[in-house]
C-alpha atoms as a PDB file:
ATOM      1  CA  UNK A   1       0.000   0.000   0.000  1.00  0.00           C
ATOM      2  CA  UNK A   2       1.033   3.710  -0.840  1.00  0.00           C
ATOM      3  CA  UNK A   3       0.113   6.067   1.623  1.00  0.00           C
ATOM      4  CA  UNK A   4       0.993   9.398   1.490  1.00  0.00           C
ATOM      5  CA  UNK A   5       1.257  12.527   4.433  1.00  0.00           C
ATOM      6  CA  UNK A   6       0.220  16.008   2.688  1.00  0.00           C
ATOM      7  CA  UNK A   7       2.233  18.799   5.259  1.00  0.00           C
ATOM      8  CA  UNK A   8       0.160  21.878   5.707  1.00  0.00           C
ATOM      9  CA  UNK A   9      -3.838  22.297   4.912  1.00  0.00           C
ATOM     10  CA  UNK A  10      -4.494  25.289   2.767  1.00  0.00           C
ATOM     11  CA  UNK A  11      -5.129  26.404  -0.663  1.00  0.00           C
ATOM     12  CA  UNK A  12      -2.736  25.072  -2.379  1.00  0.00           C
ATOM     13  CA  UNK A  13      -2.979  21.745  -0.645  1.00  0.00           C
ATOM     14  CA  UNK A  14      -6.363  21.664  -2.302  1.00  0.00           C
ATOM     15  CA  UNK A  15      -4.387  22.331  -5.733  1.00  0.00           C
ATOM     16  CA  UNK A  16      -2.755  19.043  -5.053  1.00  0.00           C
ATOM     17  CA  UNK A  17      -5.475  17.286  -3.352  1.00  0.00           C
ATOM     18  CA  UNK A  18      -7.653  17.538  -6.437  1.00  0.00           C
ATOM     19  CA  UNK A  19      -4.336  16.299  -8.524  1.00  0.00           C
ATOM     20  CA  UNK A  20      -3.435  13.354  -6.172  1.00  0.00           C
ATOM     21  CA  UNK A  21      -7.345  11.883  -6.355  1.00  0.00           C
ATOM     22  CA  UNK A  22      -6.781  12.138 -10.515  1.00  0.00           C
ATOM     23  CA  UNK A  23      -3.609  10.246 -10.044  1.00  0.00           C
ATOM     24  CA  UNK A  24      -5.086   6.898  -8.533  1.00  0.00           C
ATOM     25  CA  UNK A  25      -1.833   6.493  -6.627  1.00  0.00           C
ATOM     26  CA  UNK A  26      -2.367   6.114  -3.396  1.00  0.00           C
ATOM     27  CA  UNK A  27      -4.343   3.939  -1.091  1.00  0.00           C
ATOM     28  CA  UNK A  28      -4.124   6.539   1.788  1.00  0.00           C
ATOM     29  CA  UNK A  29      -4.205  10.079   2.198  1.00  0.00           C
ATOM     30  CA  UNK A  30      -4.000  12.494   5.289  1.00  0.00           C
ATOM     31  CA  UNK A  31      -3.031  15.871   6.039  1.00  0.00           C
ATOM     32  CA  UNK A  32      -1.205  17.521   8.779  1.00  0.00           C
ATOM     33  CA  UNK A  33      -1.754  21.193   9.672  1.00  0.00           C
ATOM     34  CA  UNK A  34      -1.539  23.156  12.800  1.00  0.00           C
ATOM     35  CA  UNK A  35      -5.203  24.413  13.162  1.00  0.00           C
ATOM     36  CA  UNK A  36      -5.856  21.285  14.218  1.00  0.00           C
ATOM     37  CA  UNK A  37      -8.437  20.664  15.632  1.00  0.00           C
ATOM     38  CA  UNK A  38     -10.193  23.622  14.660  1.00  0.00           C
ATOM     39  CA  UNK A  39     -10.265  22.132  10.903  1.00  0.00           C
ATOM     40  CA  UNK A  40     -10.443  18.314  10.804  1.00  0.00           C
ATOM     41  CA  UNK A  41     -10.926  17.209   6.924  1.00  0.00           C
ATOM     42  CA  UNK A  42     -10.014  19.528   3.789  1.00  0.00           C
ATOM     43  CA  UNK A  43     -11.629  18.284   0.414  1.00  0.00           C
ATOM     44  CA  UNK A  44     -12.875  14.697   2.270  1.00  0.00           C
ATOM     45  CA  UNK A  45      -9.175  14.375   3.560  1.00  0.00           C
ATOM     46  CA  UNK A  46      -8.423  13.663   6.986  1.00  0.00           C
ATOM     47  CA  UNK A  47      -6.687  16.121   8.919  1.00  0.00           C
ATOM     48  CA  UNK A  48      -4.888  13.833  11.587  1.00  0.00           C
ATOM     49  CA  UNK A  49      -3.407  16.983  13.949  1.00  0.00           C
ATOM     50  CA  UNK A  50      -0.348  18.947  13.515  1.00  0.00           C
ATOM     51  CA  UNK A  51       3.367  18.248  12.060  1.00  0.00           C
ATOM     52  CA  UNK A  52       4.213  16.297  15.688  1.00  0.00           C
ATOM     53  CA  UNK A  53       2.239  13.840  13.735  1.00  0.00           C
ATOM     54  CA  UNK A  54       4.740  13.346  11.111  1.00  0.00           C
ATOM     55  CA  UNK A  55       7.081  10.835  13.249  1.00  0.00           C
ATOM     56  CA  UNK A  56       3.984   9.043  13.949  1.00  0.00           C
ATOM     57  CA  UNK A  57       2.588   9.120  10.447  1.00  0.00           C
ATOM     58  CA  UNK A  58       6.261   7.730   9.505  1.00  0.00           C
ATOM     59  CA  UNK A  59       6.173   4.833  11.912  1.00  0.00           C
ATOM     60  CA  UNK A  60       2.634   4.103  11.040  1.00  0.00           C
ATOM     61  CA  UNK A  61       3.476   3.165   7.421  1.00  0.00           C
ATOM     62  CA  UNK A  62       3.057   6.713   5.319  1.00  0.00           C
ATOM     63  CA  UNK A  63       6.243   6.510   3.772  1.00  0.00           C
ATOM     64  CA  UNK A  64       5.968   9.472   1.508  1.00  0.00           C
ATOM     65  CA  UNK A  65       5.562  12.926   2.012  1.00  0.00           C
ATOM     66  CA  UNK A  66       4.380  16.362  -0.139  1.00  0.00           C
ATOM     67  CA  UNK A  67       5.006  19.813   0.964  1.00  0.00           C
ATOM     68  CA  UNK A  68       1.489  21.514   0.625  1.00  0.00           C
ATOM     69  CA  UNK A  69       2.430  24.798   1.918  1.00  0.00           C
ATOM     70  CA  UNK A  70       2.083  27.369  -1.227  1.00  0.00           C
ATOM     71  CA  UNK A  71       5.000  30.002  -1.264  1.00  0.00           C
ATOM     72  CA  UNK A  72       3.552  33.227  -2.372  1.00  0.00           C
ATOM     73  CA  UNK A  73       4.578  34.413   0.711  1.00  0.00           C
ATOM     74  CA  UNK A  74       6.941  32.309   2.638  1.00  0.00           C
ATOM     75  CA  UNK A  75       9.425  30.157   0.356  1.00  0.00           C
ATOM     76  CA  UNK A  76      11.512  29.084   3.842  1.00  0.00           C
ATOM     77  CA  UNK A  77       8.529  27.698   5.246  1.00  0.00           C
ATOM     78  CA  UNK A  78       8.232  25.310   2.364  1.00  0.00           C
ATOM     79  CA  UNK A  79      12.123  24.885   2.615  1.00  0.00           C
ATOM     80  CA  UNK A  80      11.916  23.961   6.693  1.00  0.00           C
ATOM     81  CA  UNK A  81       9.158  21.757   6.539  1.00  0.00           C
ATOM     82  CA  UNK A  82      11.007  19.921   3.492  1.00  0.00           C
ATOM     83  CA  UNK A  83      14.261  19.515   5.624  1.00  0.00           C
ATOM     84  CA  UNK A  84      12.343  18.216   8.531  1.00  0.00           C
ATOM     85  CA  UNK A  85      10.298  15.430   6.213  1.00  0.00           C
ATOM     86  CA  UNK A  86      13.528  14.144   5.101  1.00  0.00           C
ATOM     87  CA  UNK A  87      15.245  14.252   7.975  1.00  0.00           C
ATOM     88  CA  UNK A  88      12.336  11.789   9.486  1.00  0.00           C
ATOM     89  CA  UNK A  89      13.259   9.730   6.517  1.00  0.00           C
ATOM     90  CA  UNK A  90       9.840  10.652   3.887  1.00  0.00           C
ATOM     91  CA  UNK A  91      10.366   9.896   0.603  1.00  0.00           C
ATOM     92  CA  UNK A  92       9.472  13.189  -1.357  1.00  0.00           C
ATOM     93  CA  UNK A  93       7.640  12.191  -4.763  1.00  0.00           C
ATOM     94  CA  UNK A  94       6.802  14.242  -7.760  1.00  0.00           C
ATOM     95  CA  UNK A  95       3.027  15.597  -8.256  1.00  0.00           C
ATOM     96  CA  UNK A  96       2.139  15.950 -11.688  1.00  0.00           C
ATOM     97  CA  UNK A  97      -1.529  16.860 -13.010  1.00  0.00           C
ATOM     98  CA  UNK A  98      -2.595  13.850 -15.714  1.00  0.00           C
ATOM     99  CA  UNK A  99      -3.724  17.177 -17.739  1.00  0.00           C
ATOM    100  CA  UNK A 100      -0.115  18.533 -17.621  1.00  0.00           C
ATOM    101  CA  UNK A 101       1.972  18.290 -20.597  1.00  0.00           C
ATOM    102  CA  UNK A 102       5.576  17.399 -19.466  1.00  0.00           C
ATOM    103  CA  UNK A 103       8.925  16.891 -22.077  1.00  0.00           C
ATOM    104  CA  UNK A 104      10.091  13.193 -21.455  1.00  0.00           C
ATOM    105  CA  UNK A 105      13.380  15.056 -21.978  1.00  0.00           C
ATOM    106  CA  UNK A 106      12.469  17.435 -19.045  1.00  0.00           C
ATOM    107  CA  UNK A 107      15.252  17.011 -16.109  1.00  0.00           C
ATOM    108  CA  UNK A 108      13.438  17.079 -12.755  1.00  0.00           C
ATOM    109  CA  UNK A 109      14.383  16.275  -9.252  1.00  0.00           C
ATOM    110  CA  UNK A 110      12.349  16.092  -6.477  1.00  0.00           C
ATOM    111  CA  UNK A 111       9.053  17.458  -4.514  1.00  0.00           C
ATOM    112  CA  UNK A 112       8.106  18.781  -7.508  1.00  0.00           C
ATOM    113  CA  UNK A 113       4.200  19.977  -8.066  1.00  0.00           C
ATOM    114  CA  UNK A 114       2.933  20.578 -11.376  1.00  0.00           C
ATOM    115  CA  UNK A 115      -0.788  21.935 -12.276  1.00  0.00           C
ATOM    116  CA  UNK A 116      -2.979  21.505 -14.547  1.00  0.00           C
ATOM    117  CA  UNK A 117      -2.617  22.343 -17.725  1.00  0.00           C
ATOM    118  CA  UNK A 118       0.602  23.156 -17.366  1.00  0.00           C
ATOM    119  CA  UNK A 119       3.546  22.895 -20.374  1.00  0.00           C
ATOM    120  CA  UNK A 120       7.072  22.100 -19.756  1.00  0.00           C
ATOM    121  CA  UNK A 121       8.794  21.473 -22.901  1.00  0.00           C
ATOM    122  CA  UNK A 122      12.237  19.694 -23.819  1.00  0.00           C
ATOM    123  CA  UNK A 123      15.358  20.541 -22.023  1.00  0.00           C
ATOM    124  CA  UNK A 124      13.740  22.155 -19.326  1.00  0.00           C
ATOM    125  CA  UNK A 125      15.025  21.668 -15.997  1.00  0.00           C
ATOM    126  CA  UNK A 126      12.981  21.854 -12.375  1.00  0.00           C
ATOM    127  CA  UNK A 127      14.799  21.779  -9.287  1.00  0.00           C
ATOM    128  CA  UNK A 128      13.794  20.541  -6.328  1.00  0.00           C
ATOM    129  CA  UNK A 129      10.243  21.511  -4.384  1.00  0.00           C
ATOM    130  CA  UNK A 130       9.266  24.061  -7.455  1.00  0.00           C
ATOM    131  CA  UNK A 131       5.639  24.846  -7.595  1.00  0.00           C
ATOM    132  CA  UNK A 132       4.996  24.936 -11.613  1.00  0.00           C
ATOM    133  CA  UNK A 133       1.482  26.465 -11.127  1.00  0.00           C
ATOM    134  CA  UNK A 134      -2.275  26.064 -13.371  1.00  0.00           C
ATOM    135  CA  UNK A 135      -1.153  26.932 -16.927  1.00  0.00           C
ATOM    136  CA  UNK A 136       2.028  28.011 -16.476  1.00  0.00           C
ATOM    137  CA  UNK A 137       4.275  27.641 -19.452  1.00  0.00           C
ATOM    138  CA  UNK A 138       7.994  26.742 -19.239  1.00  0.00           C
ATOM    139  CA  UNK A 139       9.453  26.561 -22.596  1.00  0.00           C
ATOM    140  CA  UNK A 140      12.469  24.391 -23.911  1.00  0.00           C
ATOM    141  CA  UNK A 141      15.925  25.142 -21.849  1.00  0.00           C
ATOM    142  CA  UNK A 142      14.610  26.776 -18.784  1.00  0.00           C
ATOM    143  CA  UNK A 143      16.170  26.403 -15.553  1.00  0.00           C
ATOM    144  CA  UNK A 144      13.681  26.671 -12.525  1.00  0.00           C
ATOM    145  CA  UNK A 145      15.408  27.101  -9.370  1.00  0.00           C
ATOM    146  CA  UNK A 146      14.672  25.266  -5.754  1.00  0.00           C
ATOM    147  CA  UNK A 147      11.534  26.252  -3.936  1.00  0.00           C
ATOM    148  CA  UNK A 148      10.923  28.878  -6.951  1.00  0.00           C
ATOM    149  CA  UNK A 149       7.081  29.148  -7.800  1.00  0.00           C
ATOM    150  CA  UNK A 150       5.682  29.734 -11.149  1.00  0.00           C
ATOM    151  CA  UNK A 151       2.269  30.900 -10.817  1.00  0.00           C
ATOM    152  CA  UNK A 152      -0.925  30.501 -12.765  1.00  0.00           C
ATOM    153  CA  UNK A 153      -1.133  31.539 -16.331  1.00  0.00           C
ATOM    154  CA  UNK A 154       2.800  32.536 -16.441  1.00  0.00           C
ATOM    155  CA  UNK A 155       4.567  32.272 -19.652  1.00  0.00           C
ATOM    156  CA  UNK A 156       8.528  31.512 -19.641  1.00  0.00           C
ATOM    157  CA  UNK A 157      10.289  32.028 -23.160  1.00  0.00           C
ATOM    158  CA  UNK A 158      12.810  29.916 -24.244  1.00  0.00           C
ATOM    159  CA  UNK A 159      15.861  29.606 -22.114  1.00  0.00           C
ATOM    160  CA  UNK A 160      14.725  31.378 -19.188  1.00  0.00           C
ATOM    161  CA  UNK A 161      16.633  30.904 -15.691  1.00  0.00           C
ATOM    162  CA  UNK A 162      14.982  31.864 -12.133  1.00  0.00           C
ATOM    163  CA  UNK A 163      16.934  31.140  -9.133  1.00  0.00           C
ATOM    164  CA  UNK A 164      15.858  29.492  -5.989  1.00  0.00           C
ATOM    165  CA  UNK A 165      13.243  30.779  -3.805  1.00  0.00           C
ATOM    166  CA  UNK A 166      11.698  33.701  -6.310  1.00  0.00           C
ATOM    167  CA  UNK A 167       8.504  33.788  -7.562  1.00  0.00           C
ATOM    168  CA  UNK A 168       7.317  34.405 -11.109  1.00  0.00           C
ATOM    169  CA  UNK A 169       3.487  36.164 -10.808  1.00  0.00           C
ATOM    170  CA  UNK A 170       0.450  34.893 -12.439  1.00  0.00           C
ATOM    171  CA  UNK A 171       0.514  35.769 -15.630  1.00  0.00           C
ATOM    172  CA  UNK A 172       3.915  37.556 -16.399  1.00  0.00           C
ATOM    173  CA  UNK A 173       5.777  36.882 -19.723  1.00  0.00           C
ATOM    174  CA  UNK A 174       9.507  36.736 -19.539  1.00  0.00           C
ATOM    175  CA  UNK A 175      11.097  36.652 -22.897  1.00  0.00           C
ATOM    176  CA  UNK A 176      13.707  33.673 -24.227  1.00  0.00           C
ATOM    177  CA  UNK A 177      16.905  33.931 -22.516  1.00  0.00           C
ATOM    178  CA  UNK A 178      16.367  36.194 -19.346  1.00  0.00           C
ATOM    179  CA  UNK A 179      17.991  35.234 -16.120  1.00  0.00           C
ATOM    180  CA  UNK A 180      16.021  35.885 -12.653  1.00  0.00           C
ATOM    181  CA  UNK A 181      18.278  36.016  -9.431  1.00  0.00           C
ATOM    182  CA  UNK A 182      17.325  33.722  -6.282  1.00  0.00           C
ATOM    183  CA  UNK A 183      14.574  35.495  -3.667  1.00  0.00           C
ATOM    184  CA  UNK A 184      13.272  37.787  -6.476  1.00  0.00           C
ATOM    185  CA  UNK A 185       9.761  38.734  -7.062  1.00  0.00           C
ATOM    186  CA  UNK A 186       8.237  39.424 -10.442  1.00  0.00           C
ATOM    187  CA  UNK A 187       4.951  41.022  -9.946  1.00  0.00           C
ATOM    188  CA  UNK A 188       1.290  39.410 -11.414  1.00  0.00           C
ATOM    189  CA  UNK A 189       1.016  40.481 -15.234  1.00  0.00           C
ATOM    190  CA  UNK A 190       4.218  41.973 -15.836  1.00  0.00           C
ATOM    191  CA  UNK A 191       6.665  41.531 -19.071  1.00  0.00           C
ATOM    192  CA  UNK A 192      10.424  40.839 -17.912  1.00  0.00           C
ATOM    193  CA  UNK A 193      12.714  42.278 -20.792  1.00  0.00           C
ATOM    194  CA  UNK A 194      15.964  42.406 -19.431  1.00  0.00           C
ATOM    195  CA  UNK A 195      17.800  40.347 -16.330  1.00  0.00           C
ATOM    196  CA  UNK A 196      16.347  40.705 -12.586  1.00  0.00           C
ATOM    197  CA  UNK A 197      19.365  40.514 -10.057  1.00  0.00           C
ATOM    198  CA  UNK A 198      19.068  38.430  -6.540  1.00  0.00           C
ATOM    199  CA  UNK A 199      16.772  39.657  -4.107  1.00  0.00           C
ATOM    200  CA  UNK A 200      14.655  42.184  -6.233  1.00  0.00           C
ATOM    201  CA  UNK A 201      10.637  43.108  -6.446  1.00  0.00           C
ATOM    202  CA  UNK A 202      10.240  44.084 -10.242  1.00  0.00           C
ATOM    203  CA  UNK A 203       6.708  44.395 -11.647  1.00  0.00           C
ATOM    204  CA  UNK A 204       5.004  45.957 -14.929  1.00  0.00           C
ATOM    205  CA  UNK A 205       7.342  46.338 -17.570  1.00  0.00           C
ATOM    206  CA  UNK A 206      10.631  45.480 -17.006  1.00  0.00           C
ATOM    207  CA  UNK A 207      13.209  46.677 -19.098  1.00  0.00           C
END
């Protein structure tokens, strides 16, 4: 049996609840979060109590575990809860929407969530824990950095490279070969022109 621990109970968890049920791969489900007990089942999933459940969870059989926490505002939390899953010894899958379209020649490593209706074409490469978000498009070549999030409707040209921990907005276009620095912010609906250094909040036009 494959049973499988979703860490932290809000939207986005019910992003990848909804993708998890279309995947038919697991014979258990349950999610941790810490308003426990105030919230006890999200989407017809249990809610079992909060993360001092994992070790439990572990011991009881749930081998795998999924970061559900989004990252529109908090990339480290996604990062701390990731470290502390593996350190208790979860295996971190991949979540992939059936209605995604994904390269076979696509290079991805681990904790990965991709929505639906999402395109990530050949060459591209997704490092760990990225969130590649409803629609988003990641053309051929691009490099997506750790804990980065590409949100709905965004549109990466050819070649692209975002760093770890920076988020590309909901529906911002970033034209073939721009580079994005790590714990940058691009803005919702914004065209990227020109290269975004580390640690910037760019939005509109960027040129």
């Amino acid at each position: 049996m494959r049973k499988l621990v979703l860490i932290g109970g809000g939207g986005h968890c019910k992003s990848v609840i909804d993708t998890v049920k279309r995947l038919h791969l697991y014979d258990e489900v349950v999610v941790t979060d810490p308003h426990f007990p105030s919230c006890r089942e999200i989407l017809d999933i249990r809610i079992v109590g909060g993360d001092e459940m994992l070790s439990k969870l572990k011991n009881a059989g749930f081998h795998e575990a999924f970061i559900t926490v989004g990252s529109i505002k908090n990339t480290q939390l996604r990062e701390s809860l990731h470290r502390k899953a593996c350190d208790l010894g979860f295996i971190i899958p991949n979540i992939i929407d059936p209605s995604a379209c994904v390269s076979e020649y696509t290079v991805m490593e681990k904790g990965i969530f991709i929505g639906k209706n999402a395109i990530v074409n050949a060459d591209a490469r997704i490092h760990e824990m990225a969130i590649i978000n409803t629609g988003a498009i990641i053309e051929h070549e691009c490099v997506i950095g750790k804990y980065s999030h590409i949100a709905v409707g965004a549109v990466l040209c050819g070649g692209v490279s975002i760093g770890n921990h920076s988020l590309v907005g909901a529906g911002t276009t970033i034209i073939q070969g721009i580079k994005v620095g790590s714990h940058s912010l691009i803005g919702a609906g914004s065209t990227v022109l020109c290269d975004v250094e580390n640690k910037q909040l760019v939005k509109g036009l960027v040129k």
